[in-house]
Structure formats: C-alpha cells, structure tokens
PDB file of N, CA and C in Angstrom:
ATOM      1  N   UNK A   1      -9.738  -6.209 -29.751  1.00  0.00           N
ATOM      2  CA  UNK A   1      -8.962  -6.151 -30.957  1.00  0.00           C
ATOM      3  C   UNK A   1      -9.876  -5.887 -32.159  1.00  0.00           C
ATOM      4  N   UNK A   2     -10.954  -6.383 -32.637  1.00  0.00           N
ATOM      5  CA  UNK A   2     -11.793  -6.390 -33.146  1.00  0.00           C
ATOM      6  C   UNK A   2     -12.406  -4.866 -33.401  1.00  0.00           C
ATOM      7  N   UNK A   3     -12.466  -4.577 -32.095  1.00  0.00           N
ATOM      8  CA  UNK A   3     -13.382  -2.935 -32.133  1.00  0.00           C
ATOM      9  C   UNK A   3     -12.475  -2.135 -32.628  1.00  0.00           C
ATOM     10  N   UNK A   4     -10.830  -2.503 -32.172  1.00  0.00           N
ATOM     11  CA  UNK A   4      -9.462  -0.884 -32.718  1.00  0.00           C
ATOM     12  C   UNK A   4      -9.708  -1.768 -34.438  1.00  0.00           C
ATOM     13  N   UNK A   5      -9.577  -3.017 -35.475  1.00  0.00           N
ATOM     14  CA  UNK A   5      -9.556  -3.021 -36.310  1.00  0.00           C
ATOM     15  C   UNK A   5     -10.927  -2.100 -37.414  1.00  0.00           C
ATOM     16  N   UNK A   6     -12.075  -2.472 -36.416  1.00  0.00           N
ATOM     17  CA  UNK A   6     -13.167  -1.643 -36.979  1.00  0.00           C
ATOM     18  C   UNK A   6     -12.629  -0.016 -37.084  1.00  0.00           C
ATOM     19  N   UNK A   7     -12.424   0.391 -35.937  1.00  0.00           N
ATOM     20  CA  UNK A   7     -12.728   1.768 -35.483  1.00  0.00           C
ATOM     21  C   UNK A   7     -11.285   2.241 -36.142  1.00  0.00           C
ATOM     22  N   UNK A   8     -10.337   1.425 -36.393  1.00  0.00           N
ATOM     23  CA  UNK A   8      -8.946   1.997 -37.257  1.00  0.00           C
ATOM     24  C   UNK A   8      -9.509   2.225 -38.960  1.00  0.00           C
ATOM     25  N   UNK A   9      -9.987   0.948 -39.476  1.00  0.00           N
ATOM     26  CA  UNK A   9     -10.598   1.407 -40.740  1.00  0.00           C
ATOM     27  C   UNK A   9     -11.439   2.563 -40.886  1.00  0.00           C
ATOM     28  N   UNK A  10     -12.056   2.768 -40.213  1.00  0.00           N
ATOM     29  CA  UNK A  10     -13.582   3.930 -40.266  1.00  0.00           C
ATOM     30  C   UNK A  10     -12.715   5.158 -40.270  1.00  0.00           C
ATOM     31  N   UNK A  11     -11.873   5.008 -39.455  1.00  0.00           N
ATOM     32  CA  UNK A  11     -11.003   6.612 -39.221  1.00  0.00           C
ATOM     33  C   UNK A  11     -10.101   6.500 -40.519  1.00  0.00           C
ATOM     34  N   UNK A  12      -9.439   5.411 -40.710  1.00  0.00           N
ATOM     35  CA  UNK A  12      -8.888   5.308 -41.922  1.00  0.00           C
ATOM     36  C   UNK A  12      -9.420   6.176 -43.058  1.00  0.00           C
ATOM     37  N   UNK A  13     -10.522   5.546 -43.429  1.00  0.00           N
ATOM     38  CA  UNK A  13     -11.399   5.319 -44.689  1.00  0.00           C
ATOM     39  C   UNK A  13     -11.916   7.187 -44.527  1.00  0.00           C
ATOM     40  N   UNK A  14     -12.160   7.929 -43.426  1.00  0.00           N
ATOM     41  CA  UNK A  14     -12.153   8.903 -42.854  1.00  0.00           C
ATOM     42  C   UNK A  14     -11.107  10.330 -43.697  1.00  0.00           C
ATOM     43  N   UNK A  15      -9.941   9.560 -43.224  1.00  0.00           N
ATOM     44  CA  UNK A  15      -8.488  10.393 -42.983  1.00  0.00           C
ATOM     45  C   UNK A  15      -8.642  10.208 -45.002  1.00  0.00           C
ATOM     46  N   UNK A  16      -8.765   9.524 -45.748  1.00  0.00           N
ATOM     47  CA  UNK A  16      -8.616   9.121 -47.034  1.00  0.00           C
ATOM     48  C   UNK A  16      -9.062  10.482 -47.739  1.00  0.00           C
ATOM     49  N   UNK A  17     -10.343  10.247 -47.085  1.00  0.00           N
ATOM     50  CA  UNK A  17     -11.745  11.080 -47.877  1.00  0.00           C
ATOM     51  C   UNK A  17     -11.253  12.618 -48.157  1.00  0.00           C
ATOM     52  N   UNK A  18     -10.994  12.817 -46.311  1.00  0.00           N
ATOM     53  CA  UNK A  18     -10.472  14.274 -46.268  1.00  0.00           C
ATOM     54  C   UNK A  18      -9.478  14.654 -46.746  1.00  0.00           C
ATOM     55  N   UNK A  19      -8.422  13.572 -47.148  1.00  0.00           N
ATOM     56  CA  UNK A  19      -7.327  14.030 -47.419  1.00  0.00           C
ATOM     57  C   UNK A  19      -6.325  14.168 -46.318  1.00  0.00           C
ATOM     58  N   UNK A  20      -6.325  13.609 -45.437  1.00  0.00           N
ATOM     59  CA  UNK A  20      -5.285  13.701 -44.073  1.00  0.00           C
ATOM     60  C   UNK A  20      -4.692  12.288 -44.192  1.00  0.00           C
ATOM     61  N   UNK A  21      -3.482  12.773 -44.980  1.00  0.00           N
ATOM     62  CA  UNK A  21      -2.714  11.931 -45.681  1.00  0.00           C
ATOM     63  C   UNK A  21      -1.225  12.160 -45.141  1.00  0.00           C
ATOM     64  N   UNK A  22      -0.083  11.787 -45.041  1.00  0.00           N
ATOM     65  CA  UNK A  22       0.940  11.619 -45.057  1.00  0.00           C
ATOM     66  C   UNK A  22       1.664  11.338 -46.157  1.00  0.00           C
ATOM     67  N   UNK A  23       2.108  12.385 -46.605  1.00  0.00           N
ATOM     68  CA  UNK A  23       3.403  11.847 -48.196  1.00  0.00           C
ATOM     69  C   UNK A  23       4.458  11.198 -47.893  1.00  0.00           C
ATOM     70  N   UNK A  24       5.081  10.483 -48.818  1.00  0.00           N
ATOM     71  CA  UNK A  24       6.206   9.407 -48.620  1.00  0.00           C
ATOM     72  C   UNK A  24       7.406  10.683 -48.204  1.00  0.00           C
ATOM     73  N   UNK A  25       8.567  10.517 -47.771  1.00  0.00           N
ATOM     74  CA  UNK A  25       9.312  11.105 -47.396  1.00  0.00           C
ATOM     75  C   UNK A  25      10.367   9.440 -47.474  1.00  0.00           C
ATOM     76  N   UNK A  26      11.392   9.304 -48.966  1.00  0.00           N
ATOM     77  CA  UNK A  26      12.218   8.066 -48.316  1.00  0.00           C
ATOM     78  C   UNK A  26      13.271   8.838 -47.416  1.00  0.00           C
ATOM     79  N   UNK A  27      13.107   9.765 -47.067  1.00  0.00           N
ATOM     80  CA  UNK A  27      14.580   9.531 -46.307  1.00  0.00           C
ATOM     81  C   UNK A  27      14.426   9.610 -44.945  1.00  0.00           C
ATOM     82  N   UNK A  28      12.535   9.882 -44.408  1.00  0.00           N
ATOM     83  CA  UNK A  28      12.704   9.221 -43.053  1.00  0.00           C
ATOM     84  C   UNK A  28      11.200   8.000 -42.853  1.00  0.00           C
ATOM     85  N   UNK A  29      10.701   7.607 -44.450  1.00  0.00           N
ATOM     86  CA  UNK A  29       9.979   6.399 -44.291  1.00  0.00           C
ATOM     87  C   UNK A  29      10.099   5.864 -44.848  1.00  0.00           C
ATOM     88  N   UNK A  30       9.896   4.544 -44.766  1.00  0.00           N
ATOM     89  CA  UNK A  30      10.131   3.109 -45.699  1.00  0.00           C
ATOM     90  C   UNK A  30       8.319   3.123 -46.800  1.00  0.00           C
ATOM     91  N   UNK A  31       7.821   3.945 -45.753  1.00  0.00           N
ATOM     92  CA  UNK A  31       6.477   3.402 -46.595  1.00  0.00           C
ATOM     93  C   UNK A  31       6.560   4.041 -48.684  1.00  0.00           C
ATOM     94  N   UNK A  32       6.156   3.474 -49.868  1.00  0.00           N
ATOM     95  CA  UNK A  32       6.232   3.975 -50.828  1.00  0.00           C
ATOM     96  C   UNK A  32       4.598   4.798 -51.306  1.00  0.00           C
ATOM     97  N   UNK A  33       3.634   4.208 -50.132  1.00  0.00           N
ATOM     98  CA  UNK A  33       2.910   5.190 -50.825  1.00  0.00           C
ATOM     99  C   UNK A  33       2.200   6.084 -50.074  1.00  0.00           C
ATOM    100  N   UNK A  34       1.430   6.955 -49.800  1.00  0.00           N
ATOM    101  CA  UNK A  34       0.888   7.799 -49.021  1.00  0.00           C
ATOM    102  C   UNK A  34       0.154   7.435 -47.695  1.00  0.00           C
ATOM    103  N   UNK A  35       0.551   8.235 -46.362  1.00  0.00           N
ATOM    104  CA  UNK A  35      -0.341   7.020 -45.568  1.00  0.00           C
ATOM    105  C   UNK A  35      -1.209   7.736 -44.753  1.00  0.00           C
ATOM    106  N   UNK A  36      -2.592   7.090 -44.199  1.00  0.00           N
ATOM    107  CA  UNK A  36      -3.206   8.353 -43.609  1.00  0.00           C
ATOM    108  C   UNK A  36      -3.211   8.413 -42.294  1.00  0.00           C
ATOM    109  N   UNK A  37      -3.157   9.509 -42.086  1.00  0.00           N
ATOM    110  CA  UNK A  37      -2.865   9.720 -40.769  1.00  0.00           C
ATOM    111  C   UNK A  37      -4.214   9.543 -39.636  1.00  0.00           C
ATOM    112  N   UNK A  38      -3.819   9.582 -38.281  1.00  0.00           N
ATOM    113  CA  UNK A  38      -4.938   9.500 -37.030  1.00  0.00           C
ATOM    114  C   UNK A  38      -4.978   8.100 -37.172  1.00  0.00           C
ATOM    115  N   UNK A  39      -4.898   7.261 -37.392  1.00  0.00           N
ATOM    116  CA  UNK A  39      -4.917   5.794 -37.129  1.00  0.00           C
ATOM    117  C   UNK A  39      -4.947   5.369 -35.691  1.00  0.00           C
ATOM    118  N   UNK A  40      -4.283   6.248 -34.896  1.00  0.00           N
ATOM    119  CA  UNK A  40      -4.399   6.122 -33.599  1.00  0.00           C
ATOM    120  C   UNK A  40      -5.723   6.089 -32.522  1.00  0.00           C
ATOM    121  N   UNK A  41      -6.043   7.220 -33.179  1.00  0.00           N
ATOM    122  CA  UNK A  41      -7.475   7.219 -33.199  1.00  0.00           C
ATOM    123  C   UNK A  41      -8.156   6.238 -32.965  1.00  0.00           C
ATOM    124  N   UNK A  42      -8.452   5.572 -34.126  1.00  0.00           N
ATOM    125  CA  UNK A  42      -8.511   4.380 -34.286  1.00  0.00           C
ATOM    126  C   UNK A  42      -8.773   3.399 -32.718  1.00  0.00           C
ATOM    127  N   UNK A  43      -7.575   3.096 -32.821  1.00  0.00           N
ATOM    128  CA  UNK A  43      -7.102   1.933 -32.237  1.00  0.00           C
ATOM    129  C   UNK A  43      -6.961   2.111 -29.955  1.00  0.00           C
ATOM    130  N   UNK A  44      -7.437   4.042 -30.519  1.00  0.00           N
ATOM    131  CA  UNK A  44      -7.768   4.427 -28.657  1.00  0.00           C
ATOM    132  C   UNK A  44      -9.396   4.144 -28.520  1.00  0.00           C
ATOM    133  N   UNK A  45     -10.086   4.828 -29.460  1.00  0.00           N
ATOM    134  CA  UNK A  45     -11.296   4.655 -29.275  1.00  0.00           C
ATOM    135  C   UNK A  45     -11.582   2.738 -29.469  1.00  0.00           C
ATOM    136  N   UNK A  46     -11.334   1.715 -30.068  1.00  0.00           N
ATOM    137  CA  UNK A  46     -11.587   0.720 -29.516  1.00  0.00           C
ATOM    138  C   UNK A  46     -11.093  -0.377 -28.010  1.00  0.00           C
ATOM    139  N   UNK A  47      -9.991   0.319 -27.881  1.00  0.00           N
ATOM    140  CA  UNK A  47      -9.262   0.056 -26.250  1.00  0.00           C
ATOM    141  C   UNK A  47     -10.571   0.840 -25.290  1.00  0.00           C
ATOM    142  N   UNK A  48     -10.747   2.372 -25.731  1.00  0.00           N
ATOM    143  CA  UNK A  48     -11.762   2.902 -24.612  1.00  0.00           C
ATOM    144  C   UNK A  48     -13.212   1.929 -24.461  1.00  0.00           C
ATOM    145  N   UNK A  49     -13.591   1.855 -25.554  1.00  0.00           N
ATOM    146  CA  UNK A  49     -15.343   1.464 -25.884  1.00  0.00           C
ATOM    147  C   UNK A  49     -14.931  -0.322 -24.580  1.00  0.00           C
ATOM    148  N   UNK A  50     -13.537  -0.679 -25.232  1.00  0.00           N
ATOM    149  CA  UNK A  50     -13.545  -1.971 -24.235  1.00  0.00           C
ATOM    150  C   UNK A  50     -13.392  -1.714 -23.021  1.00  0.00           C
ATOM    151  N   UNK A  51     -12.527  -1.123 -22.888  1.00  0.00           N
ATOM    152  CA  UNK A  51     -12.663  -0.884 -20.967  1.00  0.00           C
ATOM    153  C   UNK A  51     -13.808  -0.638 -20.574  1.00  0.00           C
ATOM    154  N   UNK A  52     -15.220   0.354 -21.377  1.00  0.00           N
ATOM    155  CA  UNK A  52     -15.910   0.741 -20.434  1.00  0.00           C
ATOM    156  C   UNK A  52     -16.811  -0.351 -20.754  1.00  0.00           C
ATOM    157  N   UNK A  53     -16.446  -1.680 -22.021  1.00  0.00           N
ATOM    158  CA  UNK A  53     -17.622  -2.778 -21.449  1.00  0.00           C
ATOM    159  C   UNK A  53     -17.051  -3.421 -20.809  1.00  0.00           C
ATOM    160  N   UNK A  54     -15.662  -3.881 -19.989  1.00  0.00           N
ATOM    161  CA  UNK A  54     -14.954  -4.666 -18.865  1.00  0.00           C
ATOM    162  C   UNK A  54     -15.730  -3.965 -17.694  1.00  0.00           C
ATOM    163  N   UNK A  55     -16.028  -2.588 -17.898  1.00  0.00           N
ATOM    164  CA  UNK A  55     -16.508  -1.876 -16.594  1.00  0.00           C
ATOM    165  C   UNK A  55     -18.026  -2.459 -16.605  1.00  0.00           C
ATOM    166  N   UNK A  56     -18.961  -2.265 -17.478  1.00  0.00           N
ATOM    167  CA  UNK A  56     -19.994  -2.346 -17.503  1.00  0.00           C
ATOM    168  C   UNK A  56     -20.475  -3.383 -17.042  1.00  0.00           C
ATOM    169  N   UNK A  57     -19.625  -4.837 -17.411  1.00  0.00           N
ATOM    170  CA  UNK A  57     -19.864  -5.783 -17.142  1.00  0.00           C
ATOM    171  C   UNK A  57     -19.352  -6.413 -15.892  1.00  0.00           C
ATOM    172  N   UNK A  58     -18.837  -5.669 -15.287  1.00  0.00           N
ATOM    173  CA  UNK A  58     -18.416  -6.195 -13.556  1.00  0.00           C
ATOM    174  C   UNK A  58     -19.422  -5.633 -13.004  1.00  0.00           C
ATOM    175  N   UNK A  59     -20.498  -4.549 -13.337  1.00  0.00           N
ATOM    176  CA  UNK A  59     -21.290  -3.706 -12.960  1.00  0.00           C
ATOM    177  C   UNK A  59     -22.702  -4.441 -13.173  1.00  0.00           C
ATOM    178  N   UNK A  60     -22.843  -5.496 -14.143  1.00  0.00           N
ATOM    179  CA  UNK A  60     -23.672  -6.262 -15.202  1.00  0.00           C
ATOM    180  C   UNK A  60     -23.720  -6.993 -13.816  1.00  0.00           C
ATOM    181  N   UNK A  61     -22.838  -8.026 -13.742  1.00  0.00           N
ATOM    182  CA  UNK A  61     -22.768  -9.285 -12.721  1.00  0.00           C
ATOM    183  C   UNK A  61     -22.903  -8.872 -11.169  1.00  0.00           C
ATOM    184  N   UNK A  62     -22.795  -7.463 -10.858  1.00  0.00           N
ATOM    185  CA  UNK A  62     -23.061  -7.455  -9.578  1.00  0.00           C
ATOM    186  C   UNK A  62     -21.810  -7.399  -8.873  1.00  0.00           C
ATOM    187  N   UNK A  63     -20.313  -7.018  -9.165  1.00  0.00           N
ATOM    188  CA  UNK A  63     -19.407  -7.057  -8.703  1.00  0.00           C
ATOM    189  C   UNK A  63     -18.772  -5.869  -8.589  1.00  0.00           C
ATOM    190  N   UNK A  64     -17.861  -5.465  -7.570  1.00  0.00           N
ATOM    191  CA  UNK A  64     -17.440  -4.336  -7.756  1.00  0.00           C
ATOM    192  C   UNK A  64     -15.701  -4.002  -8.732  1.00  0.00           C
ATOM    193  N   UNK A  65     -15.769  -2.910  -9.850  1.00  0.00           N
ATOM    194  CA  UNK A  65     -14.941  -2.836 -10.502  1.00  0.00           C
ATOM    195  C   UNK A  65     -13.617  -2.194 -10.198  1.00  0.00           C
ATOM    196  N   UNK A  66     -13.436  -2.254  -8.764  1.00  0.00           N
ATOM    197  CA  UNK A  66     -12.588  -1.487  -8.045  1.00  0.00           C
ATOM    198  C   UNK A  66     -11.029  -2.002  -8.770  1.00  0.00           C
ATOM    199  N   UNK A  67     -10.980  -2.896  -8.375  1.00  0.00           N
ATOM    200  CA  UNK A  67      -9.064  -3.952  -9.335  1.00  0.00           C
ATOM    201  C   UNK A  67      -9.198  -2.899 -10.627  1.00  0.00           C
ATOM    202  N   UNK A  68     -10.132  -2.828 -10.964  1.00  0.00           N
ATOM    203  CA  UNK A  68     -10.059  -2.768 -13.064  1.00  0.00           C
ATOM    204  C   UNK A  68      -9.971  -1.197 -12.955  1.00  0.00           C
ATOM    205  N   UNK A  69     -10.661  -0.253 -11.894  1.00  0.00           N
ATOM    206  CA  UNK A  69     -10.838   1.120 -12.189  1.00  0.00           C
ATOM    207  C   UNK A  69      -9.532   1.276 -11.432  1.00  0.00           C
ATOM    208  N   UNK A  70      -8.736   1.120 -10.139  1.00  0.00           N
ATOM    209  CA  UNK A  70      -7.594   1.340 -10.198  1.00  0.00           C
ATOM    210  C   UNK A  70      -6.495   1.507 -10.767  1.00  0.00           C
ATOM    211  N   UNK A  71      -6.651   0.328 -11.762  1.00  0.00           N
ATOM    212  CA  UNK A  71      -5.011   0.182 -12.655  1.00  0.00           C
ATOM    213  C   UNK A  71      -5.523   1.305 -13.424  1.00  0.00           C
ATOM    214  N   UNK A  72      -6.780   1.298 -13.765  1.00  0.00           N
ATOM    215  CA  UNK A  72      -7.220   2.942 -14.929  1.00  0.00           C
ATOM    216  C   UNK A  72      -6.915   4.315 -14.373  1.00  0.00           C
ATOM    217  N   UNK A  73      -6.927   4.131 -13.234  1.00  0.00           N
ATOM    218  CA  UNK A  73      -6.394   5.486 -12.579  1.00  0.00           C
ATOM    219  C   UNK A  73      -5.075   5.390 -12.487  1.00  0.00           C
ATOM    220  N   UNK A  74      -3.991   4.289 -12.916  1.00  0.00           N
ATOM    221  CA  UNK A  74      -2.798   4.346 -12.917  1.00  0.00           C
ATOM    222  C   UNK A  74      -2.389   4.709 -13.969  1.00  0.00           C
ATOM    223  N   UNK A  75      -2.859   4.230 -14.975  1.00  0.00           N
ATOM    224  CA  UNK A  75      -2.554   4.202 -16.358  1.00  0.00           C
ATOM    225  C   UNK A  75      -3.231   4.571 -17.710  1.00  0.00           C
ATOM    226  N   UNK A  76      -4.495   5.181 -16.844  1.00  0.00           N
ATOM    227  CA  UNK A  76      -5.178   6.587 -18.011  1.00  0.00           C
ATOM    228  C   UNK A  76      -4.612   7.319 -17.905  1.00  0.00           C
ATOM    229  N   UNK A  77      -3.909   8.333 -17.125  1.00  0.00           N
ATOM    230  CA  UNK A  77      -3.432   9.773 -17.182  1.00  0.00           C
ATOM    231  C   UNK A  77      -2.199   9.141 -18.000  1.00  0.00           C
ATOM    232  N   UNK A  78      -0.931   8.517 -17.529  1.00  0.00           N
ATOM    233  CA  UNK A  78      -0.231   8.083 -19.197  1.00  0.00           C
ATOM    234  C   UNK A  78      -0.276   7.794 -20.360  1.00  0.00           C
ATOM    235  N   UNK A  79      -1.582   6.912 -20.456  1.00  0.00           N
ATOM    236  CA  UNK A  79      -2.157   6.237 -21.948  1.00  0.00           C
ATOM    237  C   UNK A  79      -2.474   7.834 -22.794  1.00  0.00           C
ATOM    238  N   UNK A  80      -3.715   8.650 -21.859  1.00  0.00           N
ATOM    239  CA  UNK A  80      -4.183   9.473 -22.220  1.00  0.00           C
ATOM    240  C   UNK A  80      -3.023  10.908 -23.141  1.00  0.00           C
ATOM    241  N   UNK A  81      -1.764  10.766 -22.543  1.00  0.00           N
ATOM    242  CA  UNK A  81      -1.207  11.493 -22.638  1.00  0.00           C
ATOM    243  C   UNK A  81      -0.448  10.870 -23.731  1.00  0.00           C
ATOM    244  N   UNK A  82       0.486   9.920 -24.167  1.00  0.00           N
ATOM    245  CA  UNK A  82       0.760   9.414 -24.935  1.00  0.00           C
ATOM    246  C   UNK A  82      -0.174   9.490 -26.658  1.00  0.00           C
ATOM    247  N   UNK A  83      -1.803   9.104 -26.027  1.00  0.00           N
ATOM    248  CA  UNK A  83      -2.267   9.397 -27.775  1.00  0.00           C
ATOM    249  C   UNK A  83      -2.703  10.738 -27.786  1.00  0.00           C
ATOM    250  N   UNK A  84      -2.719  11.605 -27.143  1.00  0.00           N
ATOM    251  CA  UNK A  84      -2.374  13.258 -27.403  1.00  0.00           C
ATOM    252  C   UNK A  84      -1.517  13.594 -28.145  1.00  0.00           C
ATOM    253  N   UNK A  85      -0.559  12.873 -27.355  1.00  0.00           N
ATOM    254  CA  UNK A  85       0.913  13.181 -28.369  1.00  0.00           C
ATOM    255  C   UNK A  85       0.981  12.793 -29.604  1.00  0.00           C
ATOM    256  N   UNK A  86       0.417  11.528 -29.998  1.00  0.00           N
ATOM    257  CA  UNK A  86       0.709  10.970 -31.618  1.00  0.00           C
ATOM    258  C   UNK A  86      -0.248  11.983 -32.204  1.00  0.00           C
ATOM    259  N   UNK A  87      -1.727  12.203 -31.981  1.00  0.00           N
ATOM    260  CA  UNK A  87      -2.568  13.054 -32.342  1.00  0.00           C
ATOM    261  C   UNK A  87      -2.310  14.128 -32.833  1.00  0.00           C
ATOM    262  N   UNK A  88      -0.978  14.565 -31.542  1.00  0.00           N
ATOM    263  CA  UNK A  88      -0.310  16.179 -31.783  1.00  0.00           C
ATOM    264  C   UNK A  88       0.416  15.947 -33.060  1.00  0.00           C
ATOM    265  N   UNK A  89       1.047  14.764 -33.476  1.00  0.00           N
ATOM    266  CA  UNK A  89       2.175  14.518 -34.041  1.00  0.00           C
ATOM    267  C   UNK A  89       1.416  14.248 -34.991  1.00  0.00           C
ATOM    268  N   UNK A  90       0.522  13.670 -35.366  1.00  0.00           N
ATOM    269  CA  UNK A  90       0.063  13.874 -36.776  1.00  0.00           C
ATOM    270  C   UNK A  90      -0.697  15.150 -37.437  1.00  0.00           C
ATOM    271  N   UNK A  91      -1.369  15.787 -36.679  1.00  0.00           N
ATOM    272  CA  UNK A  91      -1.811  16.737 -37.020  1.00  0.00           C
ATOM    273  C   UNK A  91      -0.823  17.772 -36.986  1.00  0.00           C
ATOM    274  N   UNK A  92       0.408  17.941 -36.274  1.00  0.00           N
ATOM    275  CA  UNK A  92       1.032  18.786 -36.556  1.00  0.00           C
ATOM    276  C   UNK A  92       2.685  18.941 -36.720  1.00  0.00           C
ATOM    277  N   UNK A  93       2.866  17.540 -36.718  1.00  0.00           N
ATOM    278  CA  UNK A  93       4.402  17.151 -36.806  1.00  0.00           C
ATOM    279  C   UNK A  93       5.063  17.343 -35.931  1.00  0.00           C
ATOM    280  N   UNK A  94       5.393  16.965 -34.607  1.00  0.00           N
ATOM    281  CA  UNK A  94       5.936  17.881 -33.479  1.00  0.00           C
ATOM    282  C   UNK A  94       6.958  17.050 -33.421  1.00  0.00           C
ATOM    283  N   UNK A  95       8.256  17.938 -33.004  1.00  0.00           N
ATOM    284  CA  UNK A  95       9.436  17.707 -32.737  1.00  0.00           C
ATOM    285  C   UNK A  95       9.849  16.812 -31.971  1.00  0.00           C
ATOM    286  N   UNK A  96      11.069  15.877 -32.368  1.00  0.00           N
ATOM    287  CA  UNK A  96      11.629  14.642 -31.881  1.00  0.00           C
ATOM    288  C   UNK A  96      11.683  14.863 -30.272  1.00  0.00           C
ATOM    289  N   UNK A  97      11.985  16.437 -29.757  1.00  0.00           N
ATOM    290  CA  UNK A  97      12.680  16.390 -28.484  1.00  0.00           C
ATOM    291  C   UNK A  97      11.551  16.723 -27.400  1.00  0.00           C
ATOM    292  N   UNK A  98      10.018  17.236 -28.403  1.00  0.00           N
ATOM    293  CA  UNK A  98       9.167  17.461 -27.747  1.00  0.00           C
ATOM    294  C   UNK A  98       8.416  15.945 -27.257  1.00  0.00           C
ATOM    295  N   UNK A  99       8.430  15.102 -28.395  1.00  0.00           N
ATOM    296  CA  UNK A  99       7.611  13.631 -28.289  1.00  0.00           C
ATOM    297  C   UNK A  99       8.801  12.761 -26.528  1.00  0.00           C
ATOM    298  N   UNK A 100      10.314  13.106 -26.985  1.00  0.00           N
ATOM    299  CA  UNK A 100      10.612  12.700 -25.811  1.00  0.00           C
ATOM    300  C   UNK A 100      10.369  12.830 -24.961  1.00  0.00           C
ATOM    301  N   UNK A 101      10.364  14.239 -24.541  1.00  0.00           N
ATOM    302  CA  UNK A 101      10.206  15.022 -23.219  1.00  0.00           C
ATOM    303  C   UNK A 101       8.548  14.110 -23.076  1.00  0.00           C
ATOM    304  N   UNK A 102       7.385  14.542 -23.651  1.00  0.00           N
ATOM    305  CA  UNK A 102       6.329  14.210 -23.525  1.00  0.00           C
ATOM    306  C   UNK A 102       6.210  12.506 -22.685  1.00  0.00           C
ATOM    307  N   UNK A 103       7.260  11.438 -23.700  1.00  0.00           N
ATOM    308  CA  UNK A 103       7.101  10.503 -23.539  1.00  0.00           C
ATOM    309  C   UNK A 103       8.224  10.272 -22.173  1.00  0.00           C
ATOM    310  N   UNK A 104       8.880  10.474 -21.380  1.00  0.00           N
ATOM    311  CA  UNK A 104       9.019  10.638 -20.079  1.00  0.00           C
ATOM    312  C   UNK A 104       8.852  11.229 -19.019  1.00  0.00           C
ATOM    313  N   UNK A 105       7.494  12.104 -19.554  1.00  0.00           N
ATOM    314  CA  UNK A 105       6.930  12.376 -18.705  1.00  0.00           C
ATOM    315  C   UNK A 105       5.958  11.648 -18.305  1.00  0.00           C
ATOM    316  N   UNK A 106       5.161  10.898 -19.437  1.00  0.00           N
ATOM    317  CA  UNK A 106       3.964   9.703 -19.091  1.00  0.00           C
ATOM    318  C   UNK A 106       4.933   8.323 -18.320  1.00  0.00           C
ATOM    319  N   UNK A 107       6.112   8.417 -18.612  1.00  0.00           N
ATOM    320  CA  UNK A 107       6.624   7.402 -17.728  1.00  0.00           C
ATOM    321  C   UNK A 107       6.956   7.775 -16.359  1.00  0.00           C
ATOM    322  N   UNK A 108       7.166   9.143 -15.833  1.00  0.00           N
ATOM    323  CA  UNK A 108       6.986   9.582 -14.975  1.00  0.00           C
ATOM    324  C   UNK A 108       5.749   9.024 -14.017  1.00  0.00           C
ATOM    325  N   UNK A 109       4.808   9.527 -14.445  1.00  0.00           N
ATOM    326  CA  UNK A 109       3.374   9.362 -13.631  1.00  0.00           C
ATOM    327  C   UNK A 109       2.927   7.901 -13.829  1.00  0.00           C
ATOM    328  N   UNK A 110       4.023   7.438 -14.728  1.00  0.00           N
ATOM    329  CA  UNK A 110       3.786   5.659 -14.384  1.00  0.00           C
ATOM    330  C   UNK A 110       4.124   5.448 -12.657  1.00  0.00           C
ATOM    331  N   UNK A 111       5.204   6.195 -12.552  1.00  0.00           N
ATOM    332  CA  UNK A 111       5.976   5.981 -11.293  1.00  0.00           C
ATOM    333  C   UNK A 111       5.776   6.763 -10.190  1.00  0.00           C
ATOM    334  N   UNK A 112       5.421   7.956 -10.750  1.00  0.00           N
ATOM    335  CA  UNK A 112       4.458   8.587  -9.533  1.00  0.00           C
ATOM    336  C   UNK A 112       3.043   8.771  -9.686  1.00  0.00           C
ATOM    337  N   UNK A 113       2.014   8.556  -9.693  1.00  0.00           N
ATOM    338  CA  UNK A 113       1.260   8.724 -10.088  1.00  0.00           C
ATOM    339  C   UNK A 113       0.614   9.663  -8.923  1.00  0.00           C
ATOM    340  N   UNK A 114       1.223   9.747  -7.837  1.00  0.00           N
ATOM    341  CA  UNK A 114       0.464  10.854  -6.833  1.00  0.00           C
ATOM    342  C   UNK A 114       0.614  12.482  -7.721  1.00  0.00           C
ATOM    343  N   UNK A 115       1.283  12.346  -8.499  1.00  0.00           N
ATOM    344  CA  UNK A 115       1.192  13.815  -9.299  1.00  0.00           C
ATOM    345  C   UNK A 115       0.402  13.897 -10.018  1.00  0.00           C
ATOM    346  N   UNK A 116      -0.382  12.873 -10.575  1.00  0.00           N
ATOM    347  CA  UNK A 116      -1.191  13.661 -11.386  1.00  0.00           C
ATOM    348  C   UNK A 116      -2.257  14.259 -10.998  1.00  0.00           C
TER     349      UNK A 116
END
C-alpha cells in the first residue's frame, strides 16, 4: 500500500507538470477541479514492485514460489489487461462499449485461463 501511495504521487506530481490533466466535465464528474490523469499507473507499478518482493523473498528463504507464481499466471494476463485499458482510457478516452467488451473479456480468462 505504501509503495502504490508513493508511486501514485510521483506519477501524480508527474501528470501535473506535463499537463496530463483531466477537465471538470459536471455532467459526467462530480470532481470540481481538474484531475490528473495515469494515477493508475501509479498504483500498478506499486502492486508489481510488491509481488516481485513476495517473489524475491520466498526465493530469499529458500522456498519455492510456485502457490504465489501460479495465482500470477491466473491473474496477470487479466490484471494486465484491465490497466491497459484505464491507460487506454486516459490517454485516449475510449468508448463505454469498448471498456466493456475489454472488461469481459479479462473476466473471461479469469475463467478460462487455458486461452491465454
């Protein structure tokens, strides 16, 4: 939690500088003042940096990380695909029916995952 609050500010403080901003829009946000975008960012790169010290450290103690790299092979190719999509969606606004489609398809390969 710690590392996505770091690594959300930095990208934050980032997105500010450059100007990769989001304008208020009230009629499809509540927010009143400008907000910056990639935050997601953020908050993947400190989930990643942790998994690979959960990995490191079963690797540290002499154990094998097989339990922990499994569920990652279940649920990286969805995760992965999911912050593509917000990524896509901030950088380029993508359509309500595209984020759906997208987002049942990562629930898809929740359920099959022999496809990916």
């Amino acid at each position: 939690m710690v590392l996505s609050m770091v690594a959300t500010r930095y990208v934050r403080d980032i997105a500010v500088t450059r100007g990769w901003i989001r304008q208020t829009d009230r009629r499809h946000h509540t927010h009143t003042s400008p907000v910056p975008r990639l935050g997601g960012v953020g908050i993947f790169i400190g989930f990643v940096i942790s998994l690979a010290l959960l990995v490191t450290g079963y690797y540290i103690i002499g154990r094998n990380p097989v339990y922990i790299t499994g569920i990652l092979q279940r649920f990286g190719p969805p995760a992965v695909l999911i912050f593509f999509l917000g990524l896509a969606d901030d950088i380029f606004d993508v359509p309500a029916w595209v984020k759906f489609g997208t987002q049942i398809a990562a629930a898809l390969l929740m359920f099959f995952p022999a496809c990916a």
